[in-house]
Protein backbone atom coordinates (compact mmCIF):
# COMPACT_ATOMS: atom_id res chain seq x y z
CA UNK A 1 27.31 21.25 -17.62
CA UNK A 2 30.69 20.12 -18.87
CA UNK A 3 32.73 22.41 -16.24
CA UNK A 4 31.20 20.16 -13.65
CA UNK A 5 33.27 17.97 -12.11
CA UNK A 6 31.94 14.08 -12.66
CA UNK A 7 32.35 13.98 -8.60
CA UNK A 8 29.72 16.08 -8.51
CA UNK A 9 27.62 14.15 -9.83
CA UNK A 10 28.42 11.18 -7.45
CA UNK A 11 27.77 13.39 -4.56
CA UNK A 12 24.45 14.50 -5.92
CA UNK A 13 23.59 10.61 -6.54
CA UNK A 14 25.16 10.10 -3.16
CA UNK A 15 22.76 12.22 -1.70
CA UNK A 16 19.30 10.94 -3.41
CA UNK A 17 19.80 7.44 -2.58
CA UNK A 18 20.65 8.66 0.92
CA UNK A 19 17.46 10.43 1.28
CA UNK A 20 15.62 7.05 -0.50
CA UNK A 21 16.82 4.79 2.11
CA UNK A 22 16.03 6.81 4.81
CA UNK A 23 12.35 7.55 3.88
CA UNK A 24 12.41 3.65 2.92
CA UNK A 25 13.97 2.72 6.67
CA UNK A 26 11.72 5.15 8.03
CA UNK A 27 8.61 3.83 6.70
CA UNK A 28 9.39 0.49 7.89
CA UNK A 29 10.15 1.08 10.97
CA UNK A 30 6.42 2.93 11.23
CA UNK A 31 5.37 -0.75 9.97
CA UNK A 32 7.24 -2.31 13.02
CA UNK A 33 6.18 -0.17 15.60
CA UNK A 34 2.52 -0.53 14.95
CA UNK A 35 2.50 -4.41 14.43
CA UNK A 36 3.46 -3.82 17.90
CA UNK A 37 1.59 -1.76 19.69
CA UNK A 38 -1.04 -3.88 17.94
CA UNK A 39 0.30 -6.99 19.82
CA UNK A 40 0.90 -5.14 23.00
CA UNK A 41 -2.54 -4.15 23.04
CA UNK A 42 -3.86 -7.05 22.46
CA UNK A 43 -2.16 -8.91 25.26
CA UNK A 44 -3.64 -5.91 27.44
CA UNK A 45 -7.39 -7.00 26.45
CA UNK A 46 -6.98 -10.29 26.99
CA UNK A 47 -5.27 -9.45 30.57
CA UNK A 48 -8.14 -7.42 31.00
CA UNK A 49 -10.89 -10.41 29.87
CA UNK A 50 -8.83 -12.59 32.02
CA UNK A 51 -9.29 -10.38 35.38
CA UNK A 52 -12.78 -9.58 34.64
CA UNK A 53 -13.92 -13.14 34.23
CA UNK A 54 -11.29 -13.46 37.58
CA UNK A 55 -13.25 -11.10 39.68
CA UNK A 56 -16.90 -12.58 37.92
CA UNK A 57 -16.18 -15.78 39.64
CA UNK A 58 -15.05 -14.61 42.89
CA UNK A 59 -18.22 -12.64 43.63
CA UNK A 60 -20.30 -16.16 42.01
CA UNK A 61 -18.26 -18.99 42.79
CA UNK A 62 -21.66 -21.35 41.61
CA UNK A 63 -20.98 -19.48 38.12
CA UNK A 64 -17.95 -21.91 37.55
């Protein structure tokens, strides 16, 4: 272990807290994109509600 260069070392360290941050970024960026696609689909239902009850009064306009 002593003919190792103390460099080395650094690299190696260099390396792990690469790999850290990237499975750390990576994670929450999975976070991110499915807060969204929560909130995208949830505008998308209430679109839909809001055409259905659209086309419900236009075939009852007495239901208003």
């Amino acid at each position: 272990m002593e003919n190792i260069a103390w460099w080395v070392y650094l690299v190696l360290a260099g390396i792990i807290f690469s790999g850290y941050q990237a499975f750390s970024l990576s994670r929450q960026e999975k976070e991110v994109d499915e807060e969204w696609v929560q909130e995208q689909g949830n505008v998308y239902i209430k679109r839909m509600n809001a055409e259905k009850e659209r086309r419900r009064n236009r075939k009852n306009p007495k239901a208003m």
